[in-house]
Protein backbone atom coordinates (compact mmCIF):
# COMPACT_ATOMS: atom_id res chain seq x y z
CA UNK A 1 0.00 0.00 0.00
CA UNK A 2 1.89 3.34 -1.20
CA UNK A 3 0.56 5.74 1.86
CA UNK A 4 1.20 2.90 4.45
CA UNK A 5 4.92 2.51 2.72
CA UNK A 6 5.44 6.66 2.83
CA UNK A 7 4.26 6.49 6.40
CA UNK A 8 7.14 4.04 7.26
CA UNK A 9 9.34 5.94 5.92
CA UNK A 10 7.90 8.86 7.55
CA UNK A 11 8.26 7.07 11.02
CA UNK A 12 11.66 5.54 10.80
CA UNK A 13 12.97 8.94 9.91
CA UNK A 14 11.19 10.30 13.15
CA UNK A 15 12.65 7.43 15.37
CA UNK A 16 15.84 7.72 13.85
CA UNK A 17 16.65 11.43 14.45
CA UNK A 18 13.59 13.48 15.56
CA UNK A 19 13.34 16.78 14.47
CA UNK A 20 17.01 18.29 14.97
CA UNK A 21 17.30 21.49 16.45
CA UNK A 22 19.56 23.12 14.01
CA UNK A 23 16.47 22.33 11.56
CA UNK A 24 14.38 23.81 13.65
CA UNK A 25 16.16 26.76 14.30
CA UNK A 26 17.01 27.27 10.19
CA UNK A 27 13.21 26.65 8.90
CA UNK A 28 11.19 26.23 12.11
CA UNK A 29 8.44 23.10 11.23
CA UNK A 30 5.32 22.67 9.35
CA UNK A 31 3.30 22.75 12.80
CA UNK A 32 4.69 26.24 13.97
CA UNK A 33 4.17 27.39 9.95
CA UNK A 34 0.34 26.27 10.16
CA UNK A 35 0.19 27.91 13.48
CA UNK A 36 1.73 31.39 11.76
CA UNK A 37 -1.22 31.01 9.56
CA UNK A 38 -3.88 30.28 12.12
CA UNK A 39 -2.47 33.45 14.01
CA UNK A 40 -3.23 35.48 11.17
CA UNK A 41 -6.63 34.36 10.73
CA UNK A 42 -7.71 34.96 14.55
CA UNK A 43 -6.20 38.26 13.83
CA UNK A 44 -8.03 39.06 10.88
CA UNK A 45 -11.43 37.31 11.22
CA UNK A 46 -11.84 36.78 15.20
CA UNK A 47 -13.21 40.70 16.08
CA UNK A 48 -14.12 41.34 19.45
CA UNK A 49 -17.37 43.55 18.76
CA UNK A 50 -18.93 41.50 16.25
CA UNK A 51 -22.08 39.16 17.48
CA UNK A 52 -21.22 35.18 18.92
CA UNK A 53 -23.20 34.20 15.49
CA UNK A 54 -21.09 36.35 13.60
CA UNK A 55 -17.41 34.96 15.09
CA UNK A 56 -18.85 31.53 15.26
CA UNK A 57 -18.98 31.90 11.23
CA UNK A 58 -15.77 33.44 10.91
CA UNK A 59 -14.24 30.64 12.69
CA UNK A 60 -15.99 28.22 10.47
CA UNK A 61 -14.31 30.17 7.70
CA UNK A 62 -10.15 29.94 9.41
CA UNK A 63 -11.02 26.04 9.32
CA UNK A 64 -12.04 25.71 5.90
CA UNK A 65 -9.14 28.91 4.87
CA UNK A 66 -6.85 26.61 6.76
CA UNK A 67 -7.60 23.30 6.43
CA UNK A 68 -8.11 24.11 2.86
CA UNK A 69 -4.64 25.55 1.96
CA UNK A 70 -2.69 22.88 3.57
CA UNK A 71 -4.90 19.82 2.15
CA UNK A 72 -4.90 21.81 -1.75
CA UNK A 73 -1.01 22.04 -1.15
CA UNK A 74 0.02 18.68 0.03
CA UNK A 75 -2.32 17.24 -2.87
CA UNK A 76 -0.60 19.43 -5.59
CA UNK A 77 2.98 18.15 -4.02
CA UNK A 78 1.38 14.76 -4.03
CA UNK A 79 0.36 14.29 -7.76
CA UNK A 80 3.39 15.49 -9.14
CA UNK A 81 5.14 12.89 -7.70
CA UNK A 82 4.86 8.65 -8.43
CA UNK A 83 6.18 5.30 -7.97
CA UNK A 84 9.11 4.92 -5.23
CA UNK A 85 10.31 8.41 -5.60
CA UNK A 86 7.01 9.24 -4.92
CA UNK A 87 6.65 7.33 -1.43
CA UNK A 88 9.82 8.19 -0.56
CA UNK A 89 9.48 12.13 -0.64
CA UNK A 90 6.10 11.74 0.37
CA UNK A 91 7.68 10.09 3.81
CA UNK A 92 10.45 13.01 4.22
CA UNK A 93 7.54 16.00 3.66
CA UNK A 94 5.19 13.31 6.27
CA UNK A 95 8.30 13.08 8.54
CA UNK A 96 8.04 16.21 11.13
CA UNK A 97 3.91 15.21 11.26
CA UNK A 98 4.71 12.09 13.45
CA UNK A 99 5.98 12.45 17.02
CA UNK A 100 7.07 9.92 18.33
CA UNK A 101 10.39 10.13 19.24
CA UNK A 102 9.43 13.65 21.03
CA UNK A 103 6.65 12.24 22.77
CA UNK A 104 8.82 9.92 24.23
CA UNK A 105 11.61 12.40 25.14
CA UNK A 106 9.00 14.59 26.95
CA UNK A 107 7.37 12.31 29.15
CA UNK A 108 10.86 10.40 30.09
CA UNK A 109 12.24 13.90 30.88
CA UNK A 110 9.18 13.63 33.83
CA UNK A 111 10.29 10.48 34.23
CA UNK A 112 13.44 10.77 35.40
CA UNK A 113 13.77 13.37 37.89
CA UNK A 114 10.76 11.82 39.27
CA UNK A 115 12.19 9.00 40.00
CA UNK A 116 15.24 10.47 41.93
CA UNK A 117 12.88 12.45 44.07
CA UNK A 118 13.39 15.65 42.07
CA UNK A 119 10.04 16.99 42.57
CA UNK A 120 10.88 20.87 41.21
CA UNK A 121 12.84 19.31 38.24
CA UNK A 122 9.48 16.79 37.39
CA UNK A 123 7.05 19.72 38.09
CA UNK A 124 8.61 21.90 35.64
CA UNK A 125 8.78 19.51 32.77
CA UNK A 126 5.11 18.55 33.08
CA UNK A 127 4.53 22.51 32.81
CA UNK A 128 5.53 22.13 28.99
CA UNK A 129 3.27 18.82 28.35
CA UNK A 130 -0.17 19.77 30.14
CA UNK A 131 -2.38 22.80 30.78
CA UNK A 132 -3.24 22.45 34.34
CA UNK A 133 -1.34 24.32 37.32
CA UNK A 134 1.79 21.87 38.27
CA UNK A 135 3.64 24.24 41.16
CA UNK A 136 1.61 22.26 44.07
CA UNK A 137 2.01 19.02 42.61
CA UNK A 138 2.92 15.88 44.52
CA UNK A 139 4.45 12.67 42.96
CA UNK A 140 1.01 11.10 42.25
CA UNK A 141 -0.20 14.48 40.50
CA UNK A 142 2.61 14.47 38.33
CA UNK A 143 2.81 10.84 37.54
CA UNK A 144 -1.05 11.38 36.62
CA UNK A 145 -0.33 14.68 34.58
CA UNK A 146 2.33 12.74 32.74
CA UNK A 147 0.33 9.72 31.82
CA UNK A 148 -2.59 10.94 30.72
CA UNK A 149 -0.70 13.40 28.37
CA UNK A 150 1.32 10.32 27.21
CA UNK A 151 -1.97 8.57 26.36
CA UNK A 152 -3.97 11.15 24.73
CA UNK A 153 -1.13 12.22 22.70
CA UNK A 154 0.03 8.96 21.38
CA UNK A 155 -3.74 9.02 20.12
CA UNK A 156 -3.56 12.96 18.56
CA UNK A 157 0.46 12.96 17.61
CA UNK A 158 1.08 9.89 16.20
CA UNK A 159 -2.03 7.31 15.81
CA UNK A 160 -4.37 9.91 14.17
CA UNK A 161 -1.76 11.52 12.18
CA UNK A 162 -0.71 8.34 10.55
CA UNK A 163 -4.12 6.48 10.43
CA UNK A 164 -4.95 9.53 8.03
CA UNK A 165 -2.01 9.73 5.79
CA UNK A 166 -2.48 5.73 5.37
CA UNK A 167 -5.72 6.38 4.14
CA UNK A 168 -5.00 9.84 1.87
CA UNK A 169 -1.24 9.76 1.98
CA UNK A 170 0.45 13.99 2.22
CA UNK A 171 -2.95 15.64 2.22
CA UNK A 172 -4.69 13.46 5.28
CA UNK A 173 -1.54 13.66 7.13
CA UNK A 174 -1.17 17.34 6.64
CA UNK A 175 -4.88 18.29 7.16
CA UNK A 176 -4.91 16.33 10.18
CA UNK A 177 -2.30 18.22 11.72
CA UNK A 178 -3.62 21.47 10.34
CA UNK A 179 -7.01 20.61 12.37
CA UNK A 180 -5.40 19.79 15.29
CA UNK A 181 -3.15 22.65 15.58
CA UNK A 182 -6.75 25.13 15.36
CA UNK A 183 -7.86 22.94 18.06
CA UNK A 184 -5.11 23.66 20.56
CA UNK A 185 -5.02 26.92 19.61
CA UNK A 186 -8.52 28.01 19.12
CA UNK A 187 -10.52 25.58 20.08
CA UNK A 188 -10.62 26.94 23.69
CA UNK A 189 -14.18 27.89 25.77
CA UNK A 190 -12.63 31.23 26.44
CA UNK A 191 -14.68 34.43 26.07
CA UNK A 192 -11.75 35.49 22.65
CA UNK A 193 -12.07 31.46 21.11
CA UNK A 194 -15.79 30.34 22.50
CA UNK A 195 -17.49 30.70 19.55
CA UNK A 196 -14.38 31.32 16.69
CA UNK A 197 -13.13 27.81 17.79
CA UNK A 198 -16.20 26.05 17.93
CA UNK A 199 -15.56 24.54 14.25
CA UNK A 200 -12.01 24.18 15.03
CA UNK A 201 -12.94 22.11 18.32
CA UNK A 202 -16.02 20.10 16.90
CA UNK A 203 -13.82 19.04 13.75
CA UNK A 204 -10.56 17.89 15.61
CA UNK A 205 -13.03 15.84 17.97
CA UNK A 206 -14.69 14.11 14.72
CA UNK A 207 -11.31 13.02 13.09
CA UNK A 208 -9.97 11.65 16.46
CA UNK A 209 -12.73 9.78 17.06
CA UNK A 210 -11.20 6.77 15.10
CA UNK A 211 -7.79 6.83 16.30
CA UNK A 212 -8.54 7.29 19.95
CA UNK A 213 -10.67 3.98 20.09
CA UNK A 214 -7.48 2.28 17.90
CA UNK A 215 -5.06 3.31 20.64
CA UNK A 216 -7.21 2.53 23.50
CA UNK A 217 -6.94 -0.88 21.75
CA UNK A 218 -3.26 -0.78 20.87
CA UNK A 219 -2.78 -0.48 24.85
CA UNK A 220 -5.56 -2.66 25.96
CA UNK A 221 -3.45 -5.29 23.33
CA UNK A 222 0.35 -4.70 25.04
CA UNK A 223 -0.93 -3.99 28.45
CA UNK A 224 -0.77 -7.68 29.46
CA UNK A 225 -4.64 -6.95 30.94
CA UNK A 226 -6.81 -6.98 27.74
CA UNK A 227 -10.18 -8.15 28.90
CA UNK A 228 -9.92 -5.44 31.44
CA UNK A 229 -8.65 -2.59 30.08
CA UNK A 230 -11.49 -3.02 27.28
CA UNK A 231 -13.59 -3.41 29.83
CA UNK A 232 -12.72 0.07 31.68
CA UNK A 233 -12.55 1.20 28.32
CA UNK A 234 -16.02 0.57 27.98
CA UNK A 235 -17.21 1.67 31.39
CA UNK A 236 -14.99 4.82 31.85
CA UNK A 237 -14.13 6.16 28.41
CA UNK A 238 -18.09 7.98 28.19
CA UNK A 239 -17.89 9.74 31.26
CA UNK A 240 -14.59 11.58 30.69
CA UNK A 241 -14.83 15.22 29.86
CA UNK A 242 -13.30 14.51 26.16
CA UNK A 243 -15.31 12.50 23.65
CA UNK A 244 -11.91 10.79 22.52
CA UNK A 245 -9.25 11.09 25.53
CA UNK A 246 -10.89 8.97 27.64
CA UNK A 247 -10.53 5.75 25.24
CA UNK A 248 -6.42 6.18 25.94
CA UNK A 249 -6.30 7.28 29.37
CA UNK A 250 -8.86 4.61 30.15
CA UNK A 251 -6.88 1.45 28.51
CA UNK A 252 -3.35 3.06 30.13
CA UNK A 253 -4.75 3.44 33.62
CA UNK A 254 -6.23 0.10 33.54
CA UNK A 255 -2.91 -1.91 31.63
CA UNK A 256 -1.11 0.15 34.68
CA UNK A 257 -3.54 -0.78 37.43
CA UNK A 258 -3.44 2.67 38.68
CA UNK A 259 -6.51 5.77 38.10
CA UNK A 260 -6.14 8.65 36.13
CA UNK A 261 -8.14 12.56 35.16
CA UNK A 262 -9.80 13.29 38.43
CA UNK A 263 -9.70 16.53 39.88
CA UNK A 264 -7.56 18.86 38.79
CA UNK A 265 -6.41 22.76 39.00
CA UNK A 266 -6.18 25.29 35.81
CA UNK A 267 -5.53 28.77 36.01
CA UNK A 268 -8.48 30.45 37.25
CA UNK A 269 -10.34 27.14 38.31
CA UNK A 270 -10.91 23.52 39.69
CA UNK A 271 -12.14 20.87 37.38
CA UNK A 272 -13.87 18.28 38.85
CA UNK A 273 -13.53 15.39 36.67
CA UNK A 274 -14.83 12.00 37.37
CA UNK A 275 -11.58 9.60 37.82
CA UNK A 276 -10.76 6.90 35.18
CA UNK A 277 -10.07 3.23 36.97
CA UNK A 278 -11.30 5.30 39.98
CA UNK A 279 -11.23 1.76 42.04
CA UNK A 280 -7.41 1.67 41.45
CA UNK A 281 -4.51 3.44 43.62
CA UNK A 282 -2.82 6.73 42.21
CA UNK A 283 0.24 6.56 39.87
CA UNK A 284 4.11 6.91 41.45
CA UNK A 285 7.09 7.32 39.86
CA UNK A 286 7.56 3.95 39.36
CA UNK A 287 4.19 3.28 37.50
CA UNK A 288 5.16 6.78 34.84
CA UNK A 289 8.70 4.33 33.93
CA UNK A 290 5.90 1.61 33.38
CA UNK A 291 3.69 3.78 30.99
CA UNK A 292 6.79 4.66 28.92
CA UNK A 293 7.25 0.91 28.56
CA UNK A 294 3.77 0.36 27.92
CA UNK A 295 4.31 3.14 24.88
CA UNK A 296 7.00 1.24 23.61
CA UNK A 297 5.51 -1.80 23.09
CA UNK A 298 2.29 0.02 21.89
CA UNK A 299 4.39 1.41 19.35
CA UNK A 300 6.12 -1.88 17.72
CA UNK A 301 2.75 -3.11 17.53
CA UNK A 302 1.47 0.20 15.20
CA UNK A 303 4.69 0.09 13.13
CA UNK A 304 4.22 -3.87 12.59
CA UNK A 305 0.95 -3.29 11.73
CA UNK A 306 1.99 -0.14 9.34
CA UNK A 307 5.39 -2.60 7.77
CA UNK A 308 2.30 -4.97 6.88
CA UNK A 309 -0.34 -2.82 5.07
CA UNK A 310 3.09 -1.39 3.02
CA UNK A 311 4.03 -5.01 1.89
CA UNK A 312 0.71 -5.90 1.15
């Protein structure tokens, strides 16, 4: 299959090196280049004195400007290109679009410090990885933090991404990305992004929906507990605030024996949300080394599965 075969290319190039930083710092990346974009479109179309109907449409109109742009360009790149040429510049342009090697790097740099006890040093990393208030946390909270952002992103960094581009190759890779970068940047209920993310927000839930049931799975599968993390899958998964995170968190916590979301403090307020494996005990240090491991494994069963559909 030609998209699953650019994919794998896509991936081992990921694995192998990452995104360097001297790349980084010469062209930036294709996320913070969509983001430049979506910038300009809150800035141009998201007016403060115009009606909630009014910005509501607008926003409608930065996801289809957006998502638009990026899909018409990535098919344009896409049909000029064929046979094994084809696949394999279609996996370098794919290559900064999966994340797996930096998912890894951030959770394992919570990881570590919390495992020596270095509760400033694992509060501060966990600052750049979630959006709740981490300068109160204890080792459970942070263990928690860290997990859950390890399970939902698997699903939205590198699961959805590629579940896409197998299906449409350059322009479902890129357009996935392009939704989900509107998402976390618009696609907040704040009084500026309430109603010009609403698209933004209702479209990145629709195309996760898939991949965040396929990774609960892909855990559920590794985690040595199937029957029950489906199970809590099940159960849990419906009652957690996101229509898709849940499906993750829900297989992790349960394939860890330990409970996840809960309570938990933003900025300006406490969010009471219902616990995930609620029955279980909270997460230490110990049990964050075991998620990592859990990702691992998670992730030689996706590329397996990817090496497969390309051979097919």
């Amino acid at each position: 299959m030609t998209f699953a075969a650019m994919m794998v290319i896509a991936v081992a190039l990921d694995l192998a090196i990452g995104w360097p930083a001297r790349l980084y710092a010469a062209i930036g990346h294709p996320v913070t280049w969509i983001g430049a974009l979506i910038g300009a479109l809150d800035r141009r179309l998201n007016r403060e004195g115009c009606s909630f109907a009014r910005r509501k449409w607008a926003g409608v109109a930065a996801v289809l400007i957006c998502v638009g742009l990026v899909a018409g360009l990535s098919t344009v790149v896409q049909m000029q290109v064929s046979g094994w040429w084809g696949i394999l510049i279609g996996g370098v342009i794919a290559w900064p679009l999966v994340a797996m090697r930096s998912m890894y790097e951030h959770v394992a740099a919570v990881a570590n410090p919390l495992a020596h006890g270095d509760l400033p040093a694992a509060r501060h990393a966990v600052s750049m990885i979630v959006g709740r208030e981490t300068s109160t946390l204890d080792e459970a909270a942070i263990a928690r933090a860290a997990l859950e952002s390890l399970a939902e992103n698997t699903s939205d960094g590198i699961v959805a991404p590629l579940f896409w581009g197998v299906l449409f190759g350059l322009p479902g890779i890129a357009a996935y990305k392009a939704i989900n970068t509107l998402d976390s940047m618009i696609g907040h209920r704040s009084p500026r992004f309430e109603a010009f993310g609403w698209a933004a927000a209702r479209l990145d839930d629709l195309v996760n929906l898939p991949a965040s049931r396929l990774t609960g799975v892909m855990f559920a599968v590794v985690s040595g507990r199937p029957k029950q993390a489906i199970a809590t899958m099940l159960r849990d998964a419906p009652r957690h605030r996101s229509p898709n995170a849940g499906w993750p968190e829900a297989a992790m916590a349960a394939g860890l024996q330990v409970r996840l979301s809960g309570p938990r403090v933003y900025a300006n307020h406490i969010a009471d949300e219902p616990w995930v494996n609620g029955g279980a005990a909270d997460p230490l240090a110990a049990d964050l080394q075991h998620g990592l491991a859990l990702y691992r494994r998670a992730l030689v069963l996706g590329i397996a599965a990817l090496l497969t559909l390309a051979l097919l």
